[in-house]
N, C-alpha and C. Protein backbone atom coordinates (compact mmCIF):
# COMPACT_ATOMS: atom_id res chain seq x y z
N UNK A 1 106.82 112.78 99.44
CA UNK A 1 105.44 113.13 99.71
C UNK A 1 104.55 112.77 98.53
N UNK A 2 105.15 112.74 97.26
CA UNK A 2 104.32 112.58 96.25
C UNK A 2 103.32 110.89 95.86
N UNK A 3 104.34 110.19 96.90
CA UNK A 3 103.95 108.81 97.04
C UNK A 3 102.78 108.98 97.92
N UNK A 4 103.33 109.96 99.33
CA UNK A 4 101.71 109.84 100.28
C UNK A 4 100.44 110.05 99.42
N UNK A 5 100.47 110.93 98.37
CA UNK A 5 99.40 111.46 97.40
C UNK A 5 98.97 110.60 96.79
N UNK A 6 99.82 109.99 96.38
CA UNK A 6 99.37 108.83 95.30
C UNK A 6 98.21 107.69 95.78
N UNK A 7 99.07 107.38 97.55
CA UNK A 7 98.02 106.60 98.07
C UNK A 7 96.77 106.77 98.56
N UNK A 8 96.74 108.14 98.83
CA UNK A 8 95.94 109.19 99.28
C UNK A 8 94.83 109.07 98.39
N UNK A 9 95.24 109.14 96.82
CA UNK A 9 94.12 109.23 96.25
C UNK A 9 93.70 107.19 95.79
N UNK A 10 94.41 106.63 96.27
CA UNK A 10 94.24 105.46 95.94
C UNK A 10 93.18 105.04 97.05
N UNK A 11 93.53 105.61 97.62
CA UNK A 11 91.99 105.27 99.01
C UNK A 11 91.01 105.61 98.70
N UNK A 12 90.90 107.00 98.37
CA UNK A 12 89.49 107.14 97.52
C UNK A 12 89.13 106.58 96.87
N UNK A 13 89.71 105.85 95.35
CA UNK A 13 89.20 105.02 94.77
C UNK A 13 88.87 103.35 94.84
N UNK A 14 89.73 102.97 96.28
CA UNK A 14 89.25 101.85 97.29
C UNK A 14 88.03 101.85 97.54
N UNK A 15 87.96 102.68 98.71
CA UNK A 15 86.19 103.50 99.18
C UNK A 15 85.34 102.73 97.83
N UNK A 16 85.51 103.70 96.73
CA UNK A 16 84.30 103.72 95.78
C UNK A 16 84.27 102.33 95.03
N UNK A 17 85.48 101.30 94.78
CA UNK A 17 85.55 100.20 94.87
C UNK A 17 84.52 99.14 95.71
N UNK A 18 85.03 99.45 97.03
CA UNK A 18 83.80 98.66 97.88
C UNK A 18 82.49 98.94 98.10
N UNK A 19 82.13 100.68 97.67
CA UNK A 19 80.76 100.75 97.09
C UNK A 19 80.15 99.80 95.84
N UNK A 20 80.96 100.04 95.34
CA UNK A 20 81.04 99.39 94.14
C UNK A 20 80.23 97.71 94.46
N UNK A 21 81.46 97.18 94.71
CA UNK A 21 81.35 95.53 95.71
C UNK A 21 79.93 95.53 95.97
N UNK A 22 79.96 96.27 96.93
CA UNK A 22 78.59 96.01 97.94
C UNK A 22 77.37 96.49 97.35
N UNK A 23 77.17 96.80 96.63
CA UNK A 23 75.90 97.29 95.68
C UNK A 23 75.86 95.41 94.53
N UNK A 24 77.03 95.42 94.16
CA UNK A 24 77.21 93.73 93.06
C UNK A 24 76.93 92.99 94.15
N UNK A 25 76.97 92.83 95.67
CA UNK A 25 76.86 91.95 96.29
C UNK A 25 75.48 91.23 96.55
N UNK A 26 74.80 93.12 96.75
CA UNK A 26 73.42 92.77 97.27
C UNK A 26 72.70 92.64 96.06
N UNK A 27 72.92 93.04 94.74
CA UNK A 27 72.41 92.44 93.67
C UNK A 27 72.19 91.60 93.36
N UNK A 28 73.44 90.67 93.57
CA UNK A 28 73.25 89.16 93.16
C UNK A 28 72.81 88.40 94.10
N UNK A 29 72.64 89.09 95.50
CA UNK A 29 72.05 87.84 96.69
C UNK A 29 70.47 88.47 96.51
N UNK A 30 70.30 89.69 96.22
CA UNK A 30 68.66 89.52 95.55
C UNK A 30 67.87 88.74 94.64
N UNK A 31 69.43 88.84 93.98
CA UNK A 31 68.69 88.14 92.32
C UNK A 31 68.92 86.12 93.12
N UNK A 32 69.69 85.81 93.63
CA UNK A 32 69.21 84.65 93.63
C UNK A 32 68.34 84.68 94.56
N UNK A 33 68.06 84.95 95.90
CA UNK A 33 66.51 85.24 96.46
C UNK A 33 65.07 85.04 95.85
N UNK A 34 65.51 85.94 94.64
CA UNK A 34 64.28 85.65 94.11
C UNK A 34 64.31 84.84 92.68
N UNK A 35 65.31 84.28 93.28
CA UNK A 35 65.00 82.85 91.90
C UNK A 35 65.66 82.77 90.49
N UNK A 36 66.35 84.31 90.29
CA UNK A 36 66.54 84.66 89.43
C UNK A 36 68.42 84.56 88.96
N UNK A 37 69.22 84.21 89.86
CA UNK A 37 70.74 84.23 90.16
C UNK A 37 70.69 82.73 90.70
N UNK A 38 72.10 82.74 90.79
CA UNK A 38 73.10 81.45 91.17
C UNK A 38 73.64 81.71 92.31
N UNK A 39 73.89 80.50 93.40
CA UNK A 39 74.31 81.03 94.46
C UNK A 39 75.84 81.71 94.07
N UNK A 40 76.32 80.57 93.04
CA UNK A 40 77.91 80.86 92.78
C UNK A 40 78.10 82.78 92.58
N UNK A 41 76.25 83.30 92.06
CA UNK A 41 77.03 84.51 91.66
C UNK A 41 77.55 85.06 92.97
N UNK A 42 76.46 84.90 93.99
CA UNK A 42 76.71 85.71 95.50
C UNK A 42 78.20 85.25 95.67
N UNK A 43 78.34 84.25 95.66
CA UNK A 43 79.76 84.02 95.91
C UNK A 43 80.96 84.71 95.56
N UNK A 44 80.79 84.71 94.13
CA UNK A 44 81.87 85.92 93.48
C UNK A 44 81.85 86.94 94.02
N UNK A 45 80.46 87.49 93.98
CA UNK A 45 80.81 88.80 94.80
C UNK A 45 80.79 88.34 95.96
N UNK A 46 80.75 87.93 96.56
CA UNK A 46 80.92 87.65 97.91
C UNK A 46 82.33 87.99 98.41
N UNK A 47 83.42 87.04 97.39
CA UNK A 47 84.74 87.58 97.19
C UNK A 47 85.32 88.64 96.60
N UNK A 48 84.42 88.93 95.67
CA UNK A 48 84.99 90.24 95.20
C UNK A 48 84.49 91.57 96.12
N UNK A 49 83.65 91.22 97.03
CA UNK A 49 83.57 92.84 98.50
C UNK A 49 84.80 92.48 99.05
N UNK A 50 85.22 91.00 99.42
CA UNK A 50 86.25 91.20 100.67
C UNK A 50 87.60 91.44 99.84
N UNK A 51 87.72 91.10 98.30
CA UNK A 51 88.99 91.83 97.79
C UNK A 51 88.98 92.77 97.89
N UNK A 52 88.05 93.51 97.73
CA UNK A 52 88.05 95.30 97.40
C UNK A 52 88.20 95.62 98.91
N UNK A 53 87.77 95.24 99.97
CA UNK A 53 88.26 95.46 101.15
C UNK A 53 89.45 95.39 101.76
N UNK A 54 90.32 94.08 101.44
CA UNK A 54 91.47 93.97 101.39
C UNK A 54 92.32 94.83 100.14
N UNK A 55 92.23 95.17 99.39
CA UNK A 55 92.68 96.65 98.91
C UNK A 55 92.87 97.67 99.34
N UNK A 56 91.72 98.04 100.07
CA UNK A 56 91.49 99.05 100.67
C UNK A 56 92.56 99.13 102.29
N UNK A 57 92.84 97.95 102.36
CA UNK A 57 93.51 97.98 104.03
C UNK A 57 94.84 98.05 103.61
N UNK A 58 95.53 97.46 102.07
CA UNK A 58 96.83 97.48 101.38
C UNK A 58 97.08 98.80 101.20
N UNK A 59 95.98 100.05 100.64
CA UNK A 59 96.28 101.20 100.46
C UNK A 59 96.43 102.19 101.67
N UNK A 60 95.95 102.03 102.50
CA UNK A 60 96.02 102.74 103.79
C UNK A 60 97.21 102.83 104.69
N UNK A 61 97.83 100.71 104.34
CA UNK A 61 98.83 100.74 104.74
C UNK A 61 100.13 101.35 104.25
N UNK A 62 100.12 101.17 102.67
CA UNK A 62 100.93 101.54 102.18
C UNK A 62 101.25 103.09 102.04
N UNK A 63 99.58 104.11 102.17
CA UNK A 63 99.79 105.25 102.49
C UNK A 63 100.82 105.77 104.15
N UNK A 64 100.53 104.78 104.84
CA UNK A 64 100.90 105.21 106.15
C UNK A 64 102.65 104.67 106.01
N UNK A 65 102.88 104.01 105.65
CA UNK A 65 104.11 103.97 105.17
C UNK A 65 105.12 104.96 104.56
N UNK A 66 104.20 105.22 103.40
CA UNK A 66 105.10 106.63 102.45
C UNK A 66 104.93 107.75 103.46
N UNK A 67 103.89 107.99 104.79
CA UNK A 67 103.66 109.04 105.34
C UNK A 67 105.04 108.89 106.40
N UNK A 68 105.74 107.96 106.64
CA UNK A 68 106.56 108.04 107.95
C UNK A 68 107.86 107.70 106.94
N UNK A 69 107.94 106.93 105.85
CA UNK A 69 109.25 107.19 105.45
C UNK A 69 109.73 108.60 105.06
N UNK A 70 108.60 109.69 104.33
CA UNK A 70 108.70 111.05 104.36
C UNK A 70 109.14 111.76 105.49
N UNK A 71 108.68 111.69 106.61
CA UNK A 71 109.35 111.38 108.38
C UNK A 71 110.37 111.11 108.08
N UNK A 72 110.81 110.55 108.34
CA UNK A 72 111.98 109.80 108.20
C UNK A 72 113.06 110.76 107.71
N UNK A 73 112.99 110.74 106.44
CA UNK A 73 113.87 111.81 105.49
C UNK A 73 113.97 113.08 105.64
N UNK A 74 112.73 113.85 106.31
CA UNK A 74 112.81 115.03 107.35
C UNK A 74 113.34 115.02 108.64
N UNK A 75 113.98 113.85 108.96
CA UNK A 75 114.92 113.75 110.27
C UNK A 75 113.46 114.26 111.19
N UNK A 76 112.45 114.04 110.84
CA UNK A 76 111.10 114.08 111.96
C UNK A 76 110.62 113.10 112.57
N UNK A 77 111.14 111.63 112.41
CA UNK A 77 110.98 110.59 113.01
C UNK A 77 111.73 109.72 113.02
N UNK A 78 111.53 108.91 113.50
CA UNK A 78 112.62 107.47 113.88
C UNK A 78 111.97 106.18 113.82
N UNK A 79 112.62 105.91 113.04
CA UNK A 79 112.02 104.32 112.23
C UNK A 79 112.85 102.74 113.59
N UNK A 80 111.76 102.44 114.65
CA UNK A 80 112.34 101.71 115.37
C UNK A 80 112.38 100.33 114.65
């Protein structure tokens, strides 16, 4: 169970990750908007929202994992 926790709290800090992202995203597609940025920056972040997103889908999975192998070891489920 201590693994479900771990991921548990790793999601939270996913979440605030892609806040994170998406605040650098719309920054830099402002700042080149108005003349002031590179498209390349939007780009980075562009990639760096959908990493932090794809993080976020690695931790969930991997939480839901430790949640059924814990199952598992409580003879409470069955791993088909």
């Amino acid at each position: 169970m201590r693994f479900a926790l771990e991921h548990s709290k790793n999601i939270g800090i996913a979440n605030l990750n892609i806040e994170k992202a998406e605040l650098a995203y719309k920054l830099a597609k402002l700042s080149y908007e108005e003349g002031q940025g590179k498209s390349s920056e939007v780009k980075v972040a562009s990639i760096e929202l959908e990493q932090a997103k794809l993080n976020l889908s690695k931790e969930m999975y991997n939480y839901n994992i430790a949640i059924l192998d814990f199952k598992y070891c409580l003879g409470l489920g069955k791993v088909q």
